[in-house]
PDB file of N, CA and C in Angstrom:
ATOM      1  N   UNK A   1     -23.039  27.448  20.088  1.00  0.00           N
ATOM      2  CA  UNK A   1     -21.994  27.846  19.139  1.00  0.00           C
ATOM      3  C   UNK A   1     -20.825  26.871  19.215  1.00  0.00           C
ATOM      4  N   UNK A   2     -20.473  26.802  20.577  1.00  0.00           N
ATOM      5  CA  UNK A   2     -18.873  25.717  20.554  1.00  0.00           C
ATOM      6  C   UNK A   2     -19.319  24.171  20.247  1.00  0.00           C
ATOM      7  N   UNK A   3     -20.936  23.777  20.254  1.00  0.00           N
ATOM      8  CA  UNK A   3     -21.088  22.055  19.793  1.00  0.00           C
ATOM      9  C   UNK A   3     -21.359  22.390  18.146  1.00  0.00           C
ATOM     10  N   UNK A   4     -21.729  23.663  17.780  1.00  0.00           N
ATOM     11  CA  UNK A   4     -21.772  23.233  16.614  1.00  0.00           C
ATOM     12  C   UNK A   4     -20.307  23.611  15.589  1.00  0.00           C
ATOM     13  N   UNK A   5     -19.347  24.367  16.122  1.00  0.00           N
ATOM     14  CA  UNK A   5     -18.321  24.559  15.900  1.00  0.00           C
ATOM     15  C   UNK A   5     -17.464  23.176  16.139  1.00  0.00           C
ATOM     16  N   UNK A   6     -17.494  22.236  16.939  1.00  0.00           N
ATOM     17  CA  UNK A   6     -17.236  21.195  16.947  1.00  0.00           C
ATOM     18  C   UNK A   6     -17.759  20.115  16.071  1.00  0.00           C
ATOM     19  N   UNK A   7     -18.891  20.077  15.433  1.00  0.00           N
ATOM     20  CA  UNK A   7     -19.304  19.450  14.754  1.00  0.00           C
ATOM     21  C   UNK A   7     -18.570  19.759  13.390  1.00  0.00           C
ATOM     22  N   UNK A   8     -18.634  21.245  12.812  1.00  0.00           N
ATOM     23  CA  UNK A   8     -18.541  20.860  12.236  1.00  0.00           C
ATOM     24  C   UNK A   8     -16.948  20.576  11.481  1.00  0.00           C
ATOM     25  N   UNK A   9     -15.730  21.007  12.729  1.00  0.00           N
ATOM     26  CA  UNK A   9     -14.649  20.318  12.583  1.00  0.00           C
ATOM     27  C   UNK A   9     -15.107  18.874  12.381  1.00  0.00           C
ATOM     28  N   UNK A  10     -15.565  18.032  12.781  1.00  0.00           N
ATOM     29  CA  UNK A  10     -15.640  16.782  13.228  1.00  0.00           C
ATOM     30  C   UNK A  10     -16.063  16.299  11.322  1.00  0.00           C
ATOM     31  N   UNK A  11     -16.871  17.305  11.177  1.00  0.00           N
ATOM     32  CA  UNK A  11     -17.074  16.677   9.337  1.00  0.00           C
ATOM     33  C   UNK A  11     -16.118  17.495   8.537  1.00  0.00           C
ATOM     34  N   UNK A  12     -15.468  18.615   8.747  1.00  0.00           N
ATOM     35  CA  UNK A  12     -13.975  18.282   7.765  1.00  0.00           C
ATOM     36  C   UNK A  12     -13.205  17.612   8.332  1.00  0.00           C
ATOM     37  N   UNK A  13     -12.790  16.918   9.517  1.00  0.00           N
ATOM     38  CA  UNK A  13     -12.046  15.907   9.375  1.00  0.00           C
ATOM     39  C   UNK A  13     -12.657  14.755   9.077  1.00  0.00           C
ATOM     40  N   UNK A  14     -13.472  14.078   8.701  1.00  0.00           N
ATOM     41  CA  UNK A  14     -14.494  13.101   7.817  1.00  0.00           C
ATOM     42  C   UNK A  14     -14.358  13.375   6.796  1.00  0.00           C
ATOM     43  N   UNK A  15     -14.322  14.831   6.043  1.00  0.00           N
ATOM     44  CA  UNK A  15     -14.129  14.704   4.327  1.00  0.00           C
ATOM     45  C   UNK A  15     -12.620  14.590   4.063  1.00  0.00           C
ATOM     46  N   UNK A  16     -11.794  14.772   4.572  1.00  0.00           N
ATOM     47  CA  UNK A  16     -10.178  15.171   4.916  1.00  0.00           C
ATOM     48  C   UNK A  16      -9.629  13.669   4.927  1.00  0.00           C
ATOM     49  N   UNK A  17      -9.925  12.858   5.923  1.00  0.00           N
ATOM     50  CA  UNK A  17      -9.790  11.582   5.591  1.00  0.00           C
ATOM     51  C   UNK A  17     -10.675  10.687   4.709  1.00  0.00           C
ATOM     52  N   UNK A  18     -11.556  11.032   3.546  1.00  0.00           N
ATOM     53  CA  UNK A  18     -11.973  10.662   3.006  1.00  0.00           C
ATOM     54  C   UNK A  18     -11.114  10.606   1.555  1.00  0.00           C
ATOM     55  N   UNK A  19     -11.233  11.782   1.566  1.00  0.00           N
ATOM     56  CA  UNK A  19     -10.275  12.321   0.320  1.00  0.00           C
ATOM     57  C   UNK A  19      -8.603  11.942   0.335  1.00  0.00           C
ATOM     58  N   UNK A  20      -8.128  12.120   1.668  1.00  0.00           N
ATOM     59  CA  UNK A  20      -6.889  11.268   2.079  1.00  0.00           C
ATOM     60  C   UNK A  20      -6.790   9.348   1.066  1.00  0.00           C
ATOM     61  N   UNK A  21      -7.998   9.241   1.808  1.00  0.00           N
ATOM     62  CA  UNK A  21      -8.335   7.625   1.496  1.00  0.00           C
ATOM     63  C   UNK A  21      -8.450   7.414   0.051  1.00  0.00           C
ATOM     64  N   UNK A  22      -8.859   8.609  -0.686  1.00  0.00           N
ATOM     65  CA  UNK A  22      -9.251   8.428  -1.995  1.00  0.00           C
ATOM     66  C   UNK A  22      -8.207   8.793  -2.980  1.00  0.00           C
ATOM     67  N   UNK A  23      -7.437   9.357  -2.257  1.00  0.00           N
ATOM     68  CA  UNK A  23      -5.913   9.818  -2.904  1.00  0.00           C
ATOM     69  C   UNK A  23      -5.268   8.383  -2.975  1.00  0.00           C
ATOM     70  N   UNK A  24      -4.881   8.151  -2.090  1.00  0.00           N
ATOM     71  CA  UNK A  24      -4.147   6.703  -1.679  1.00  0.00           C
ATOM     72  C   UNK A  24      -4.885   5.913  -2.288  1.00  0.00           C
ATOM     73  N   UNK A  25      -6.018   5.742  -2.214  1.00  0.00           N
ATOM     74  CA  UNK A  25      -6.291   4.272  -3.336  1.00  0.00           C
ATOM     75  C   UNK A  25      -6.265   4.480  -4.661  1.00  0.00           C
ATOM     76  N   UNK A  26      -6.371   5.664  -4.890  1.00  0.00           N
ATOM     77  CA  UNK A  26      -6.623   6.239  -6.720  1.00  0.00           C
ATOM     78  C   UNK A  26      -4.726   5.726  -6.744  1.00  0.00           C
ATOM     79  N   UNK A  27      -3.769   6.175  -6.416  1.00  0.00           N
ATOM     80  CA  UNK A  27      -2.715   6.267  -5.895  1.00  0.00           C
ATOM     81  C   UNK A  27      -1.810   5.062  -6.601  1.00  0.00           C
ATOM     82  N   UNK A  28      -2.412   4.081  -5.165  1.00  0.00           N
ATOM     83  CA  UNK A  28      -1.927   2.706  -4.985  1.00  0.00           C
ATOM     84  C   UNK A  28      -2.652   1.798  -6.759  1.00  0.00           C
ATOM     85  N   UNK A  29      -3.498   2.158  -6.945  1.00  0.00           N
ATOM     86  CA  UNK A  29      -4.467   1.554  -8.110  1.00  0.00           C
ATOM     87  C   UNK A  29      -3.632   1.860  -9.655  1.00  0.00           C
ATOM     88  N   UNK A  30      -3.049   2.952  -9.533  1.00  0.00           N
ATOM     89  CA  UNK A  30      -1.860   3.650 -10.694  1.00  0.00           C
ATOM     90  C   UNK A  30      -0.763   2.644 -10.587  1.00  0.00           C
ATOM     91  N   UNK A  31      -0.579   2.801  -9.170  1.00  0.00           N
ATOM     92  CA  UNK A  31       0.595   1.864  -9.316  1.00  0.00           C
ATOM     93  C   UNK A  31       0.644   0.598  -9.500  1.00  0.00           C
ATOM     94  N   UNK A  32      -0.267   0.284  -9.240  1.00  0.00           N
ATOM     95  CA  UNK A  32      -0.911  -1.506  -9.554  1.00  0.00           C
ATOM     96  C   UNK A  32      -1.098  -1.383 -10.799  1.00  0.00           C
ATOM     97  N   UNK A  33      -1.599  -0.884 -11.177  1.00  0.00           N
ATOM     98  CA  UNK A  33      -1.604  -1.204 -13.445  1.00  0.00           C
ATOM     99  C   UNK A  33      -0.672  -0.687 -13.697  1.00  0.00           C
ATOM    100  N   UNK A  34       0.438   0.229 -13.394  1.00  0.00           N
ATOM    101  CA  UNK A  34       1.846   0.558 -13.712  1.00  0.00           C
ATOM    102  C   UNK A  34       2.522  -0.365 -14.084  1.00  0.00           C
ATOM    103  N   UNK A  35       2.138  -1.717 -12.751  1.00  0.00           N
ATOM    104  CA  UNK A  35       3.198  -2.700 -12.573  1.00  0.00           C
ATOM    105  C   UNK A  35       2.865  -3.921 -13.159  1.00  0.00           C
ATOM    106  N   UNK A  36       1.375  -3.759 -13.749  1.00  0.00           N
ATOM    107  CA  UNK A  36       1.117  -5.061 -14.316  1.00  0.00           C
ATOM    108  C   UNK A  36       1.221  -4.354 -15.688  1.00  0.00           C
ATOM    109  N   UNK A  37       1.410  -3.355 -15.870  1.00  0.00           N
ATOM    110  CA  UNK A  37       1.474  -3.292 -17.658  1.00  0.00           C
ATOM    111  C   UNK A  37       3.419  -3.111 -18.078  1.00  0.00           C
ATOM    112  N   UNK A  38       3.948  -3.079 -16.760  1.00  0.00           N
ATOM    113  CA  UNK A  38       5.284  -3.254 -16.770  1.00  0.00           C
ATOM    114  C   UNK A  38       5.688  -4.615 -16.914  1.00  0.00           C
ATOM    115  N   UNK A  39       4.995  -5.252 -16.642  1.00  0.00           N
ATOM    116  CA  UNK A  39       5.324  -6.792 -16.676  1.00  0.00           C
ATOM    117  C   UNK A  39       4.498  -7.221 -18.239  1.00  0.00           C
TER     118      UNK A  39
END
């Protein structure tokens, strides 16, 4: 019970920083054509 209770914390924090990662680049990517269609 406690290795697989550990596991499967171990894969929401894998989707958690995934989605983190995917925020921030969707993110950063807005702001990059923001700034080139500002220019």
């Amino acid at each position: 019970m406690e290795s697989g209770l550990t596991a499967l914390n171990s894969y929401e924090n894998r989707v958690y920083q995934l989605m983190m990662i995917n925020a921030v680049t969707s993110l950063s990517s807005t702001v990059h054509s923001a700034g080139l269609r500002g220019k």
